[in-house]
C-alpha atoms as a PDB file:
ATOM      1  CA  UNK A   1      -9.481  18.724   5.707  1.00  0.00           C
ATOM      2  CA  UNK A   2     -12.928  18.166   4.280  1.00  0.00           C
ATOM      3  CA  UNK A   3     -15.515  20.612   6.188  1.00  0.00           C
ATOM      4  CA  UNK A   4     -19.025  20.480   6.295  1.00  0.00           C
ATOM      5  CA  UNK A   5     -20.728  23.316   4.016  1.00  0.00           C
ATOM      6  CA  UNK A   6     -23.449  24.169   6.587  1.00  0.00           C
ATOM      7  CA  UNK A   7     -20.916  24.812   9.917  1.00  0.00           C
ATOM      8  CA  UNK A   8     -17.674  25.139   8.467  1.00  0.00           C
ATOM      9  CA  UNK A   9     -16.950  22.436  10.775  1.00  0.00           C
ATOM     10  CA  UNK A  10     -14.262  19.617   9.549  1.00  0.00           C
ATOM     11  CA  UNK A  11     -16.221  16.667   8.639  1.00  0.00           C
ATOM     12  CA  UNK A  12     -15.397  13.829  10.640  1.00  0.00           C
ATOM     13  CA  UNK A  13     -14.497  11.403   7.831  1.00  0.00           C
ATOM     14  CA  UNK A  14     -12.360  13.281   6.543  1.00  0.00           C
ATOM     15  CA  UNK A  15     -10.405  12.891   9.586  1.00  0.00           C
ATOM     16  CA  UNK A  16     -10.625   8.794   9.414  1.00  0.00           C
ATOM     17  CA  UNK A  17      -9.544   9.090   5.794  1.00  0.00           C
ATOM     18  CA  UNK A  18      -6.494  10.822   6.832  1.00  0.00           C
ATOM     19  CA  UNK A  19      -5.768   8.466   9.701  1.00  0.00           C
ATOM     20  CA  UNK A  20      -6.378   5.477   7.593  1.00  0.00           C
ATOM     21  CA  UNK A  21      -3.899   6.605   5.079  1.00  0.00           C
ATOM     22  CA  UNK A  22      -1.065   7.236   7.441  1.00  0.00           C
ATOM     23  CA  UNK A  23      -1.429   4.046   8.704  1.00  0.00           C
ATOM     24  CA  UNK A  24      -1.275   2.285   5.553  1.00  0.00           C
ATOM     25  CA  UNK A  25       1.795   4.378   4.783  1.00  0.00           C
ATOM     26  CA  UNK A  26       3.300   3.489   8.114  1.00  0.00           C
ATOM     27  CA  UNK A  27       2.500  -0.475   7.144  1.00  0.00           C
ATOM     28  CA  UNK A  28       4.317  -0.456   4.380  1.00  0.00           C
ATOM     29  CA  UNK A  29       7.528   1.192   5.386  1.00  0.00           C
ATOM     30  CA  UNK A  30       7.297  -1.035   7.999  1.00  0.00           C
ATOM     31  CA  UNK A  31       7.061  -3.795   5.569  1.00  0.00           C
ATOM     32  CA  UNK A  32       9.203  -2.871   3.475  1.00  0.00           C
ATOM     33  CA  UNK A  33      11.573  -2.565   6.076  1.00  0.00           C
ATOM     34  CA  UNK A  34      11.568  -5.819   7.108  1.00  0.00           C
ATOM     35  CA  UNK A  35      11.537  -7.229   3.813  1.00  0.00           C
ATOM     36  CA  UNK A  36      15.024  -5.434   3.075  1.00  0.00           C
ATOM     37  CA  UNK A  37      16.417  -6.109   6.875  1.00  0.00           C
ATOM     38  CA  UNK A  38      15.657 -10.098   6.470  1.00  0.00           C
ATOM     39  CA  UNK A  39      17.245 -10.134   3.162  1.00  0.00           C
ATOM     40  CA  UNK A  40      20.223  -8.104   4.453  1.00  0.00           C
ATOM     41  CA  UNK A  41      20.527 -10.563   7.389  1.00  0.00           C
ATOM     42  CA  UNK A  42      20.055 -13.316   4.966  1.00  0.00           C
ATOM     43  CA  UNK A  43      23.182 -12.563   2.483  1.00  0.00           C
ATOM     44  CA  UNK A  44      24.804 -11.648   6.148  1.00  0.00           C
ATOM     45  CA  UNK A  45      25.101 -14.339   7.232  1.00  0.00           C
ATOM     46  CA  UNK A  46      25.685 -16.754   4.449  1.00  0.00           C
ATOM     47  CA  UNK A  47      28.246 -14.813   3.214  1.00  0.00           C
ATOM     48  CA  UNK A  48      30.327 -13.274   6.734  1.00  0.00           C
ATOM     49  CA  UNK A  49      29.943 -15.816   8.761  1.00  0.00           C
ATOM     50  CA  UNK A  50      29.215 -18.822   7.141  1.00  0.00           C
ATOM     51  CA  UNK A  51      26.257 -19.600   8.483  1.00  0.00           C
ATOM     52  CA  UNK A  52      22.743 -20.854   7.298  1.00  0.00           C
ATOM     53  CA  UNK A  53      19.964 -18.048   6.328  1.00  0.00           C
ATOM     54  CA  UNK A  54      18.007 -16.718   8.903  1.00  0.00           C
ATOM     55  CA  UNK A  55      15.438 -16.160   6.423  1.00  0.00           C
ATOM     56  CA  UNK A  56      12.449 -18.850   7.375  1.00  0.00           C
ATOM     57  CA  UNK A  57      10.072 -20.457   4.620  1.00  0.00           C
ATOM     58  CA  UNK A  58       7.314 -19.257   7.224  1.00  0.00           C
ATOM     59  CA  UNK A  59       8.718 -15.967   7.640  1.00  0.00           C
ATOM     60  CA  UNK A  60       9.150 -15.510   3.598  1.00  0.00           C
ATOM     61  CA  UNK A  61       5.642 -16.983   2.747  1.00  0.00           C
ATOM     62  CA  UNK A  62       4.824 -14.191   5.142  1.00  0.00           C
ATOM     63  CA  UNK A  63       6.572 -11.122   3.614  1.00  0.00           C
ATOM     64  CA  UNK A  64       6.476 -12.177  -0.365  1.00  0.00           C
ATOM     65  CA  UNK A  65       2.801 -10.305  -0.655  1.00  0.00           C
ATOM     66  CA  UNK A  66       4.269  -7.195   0.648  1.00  0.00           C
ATOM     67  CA  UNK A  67       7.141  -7.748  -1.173  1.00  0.00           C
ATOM     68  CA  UNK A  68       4.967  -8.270  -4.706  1.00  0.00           C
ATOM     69  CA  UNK A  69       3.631  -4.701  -3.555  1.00  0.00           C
ATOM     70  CA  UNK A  70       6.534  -2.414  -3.337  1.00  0.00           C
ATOM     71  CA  UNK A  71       9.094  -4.267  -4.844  1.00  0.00           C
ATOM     72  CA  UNK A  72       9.050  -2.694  -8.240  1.00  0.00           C
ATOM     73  CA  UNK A  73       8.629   0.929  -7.392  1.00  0.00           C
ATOM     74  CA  UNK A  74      11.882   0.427  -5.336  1.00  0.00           C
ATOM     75  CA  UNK A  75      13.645  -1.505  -8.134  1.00  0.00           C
ATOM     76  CA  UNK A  76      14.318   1.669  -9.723  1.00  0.00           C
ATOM     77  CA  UNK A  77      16.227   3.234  -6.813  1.00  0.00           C
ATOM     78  CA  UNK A  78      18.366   0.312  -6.646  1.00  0.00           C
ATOM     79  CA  UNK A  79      16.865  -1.124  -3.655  1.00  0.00           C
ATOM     80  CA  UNK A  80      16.467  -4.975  -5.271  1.00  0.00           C
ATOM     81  CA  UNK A  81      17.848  -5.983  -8.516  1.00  0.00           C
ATOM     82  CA  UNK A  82      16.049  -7.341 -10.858  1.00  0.00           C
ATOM     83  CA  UNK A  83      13.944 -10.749 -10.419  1.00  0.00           C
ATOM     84  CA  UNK A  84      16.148 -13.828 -10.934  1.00  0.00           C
ATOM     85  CA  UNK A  85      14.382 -16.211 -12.695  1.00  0.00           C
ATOM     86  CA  UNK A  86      12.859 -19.006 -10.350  1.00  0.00           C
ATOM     87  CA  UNK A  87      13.794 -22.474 -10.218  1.00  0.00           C
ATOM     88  CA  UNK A  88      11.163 -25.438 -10.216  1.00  0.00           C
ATOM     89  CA  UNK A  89      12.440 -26.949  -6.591  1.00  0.00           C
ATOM     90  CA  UNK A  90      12.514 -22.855  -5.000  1.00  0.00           C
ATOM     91  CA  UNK A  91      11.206 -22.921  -1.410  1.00  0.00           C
ATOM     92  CA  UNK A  92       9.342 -20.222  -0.115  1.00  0.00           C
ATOM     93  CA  UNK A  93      12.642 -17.997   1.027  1.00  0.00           C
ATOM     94  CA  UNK A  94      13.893 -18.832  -2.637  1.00  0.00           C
ATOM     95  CA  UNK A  95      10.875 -17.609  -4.264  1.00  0.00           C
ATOM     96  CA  UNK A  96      11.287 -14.144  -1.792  1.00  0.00           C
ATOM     97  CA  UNK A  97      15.052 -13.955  -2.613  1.00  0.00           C
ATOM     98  CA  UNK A  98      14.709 -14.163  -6.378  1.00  0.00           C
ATOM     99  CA  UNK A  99      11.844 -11.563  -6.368  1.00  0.00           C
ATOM    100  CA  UNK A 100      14.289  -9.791  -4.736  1.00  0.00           C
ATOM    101  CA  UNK A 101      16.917  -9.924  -7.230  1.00  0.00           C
ATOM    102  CA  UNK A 102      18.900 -12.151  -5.352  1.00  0.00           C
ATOM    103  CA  UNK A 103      20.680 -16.005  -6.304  1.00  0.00           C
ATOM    104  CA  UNK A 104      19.353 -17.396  -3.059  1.00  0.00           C
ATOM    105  CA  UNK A 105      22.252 -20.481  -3.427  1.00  0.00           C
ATOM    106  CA  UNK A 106      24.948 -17.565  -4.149  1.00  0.00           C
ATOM    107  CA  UNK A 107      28.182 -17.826  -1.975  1.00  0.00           C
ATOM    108  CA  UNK A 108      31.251 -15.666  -1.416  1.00  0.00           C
END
């Protein structure tokens, strides 16, 4: 911690700065998270039970930005494959699923 030269006191910013960044670590596990938990649920339930996506346009127009930001660190762990390429009628959860290395009109 940062201390102030003339008390030896920690500075105070330094104990925002260190706030702040847990935070923004804690948002993005937290997206990141949710990004792989919707696309779990999403191949799911396509695939076990027959059923349609779960995976909204809304709700993958709202995690595709976090997505663009930690998707290719985590590429090399295996997390997501690589992107598939788009198509030119790809809605929203189509664009998210390809980023995320998945066919999004893949079936068992």
């Amino acid at each position: 911690m940062a201390s102030d030269s003339a008390s030896g006191i920690a500075a105070p910013w330094a104990v925002i700065d260190s706030v702040s960044a847990s935070r923004h670590l804690v948002s993005a596990s937290a997206q990141a998270a949710a990004i792989v938990s919707e696309v779990a649920a999403s191949s799911r339930a396509m695939v076990a039970t027959g059923q349609p996506s779960p995976l909204t346009d809304e709700l993958a127009g709202d995690l595709l930005p976090a997505a663009r930001a930690i998707a290719e660190p985590l590429r090399a762990y295996g997390v997501f494959a690589a992107v598939v390429p788009p198509a030119a009628d790809d809605t929203a959860a189509a664009t998210l699923l390809r980023f995320l290395g998945r066919d999004p009109h893949w079936s068992a």
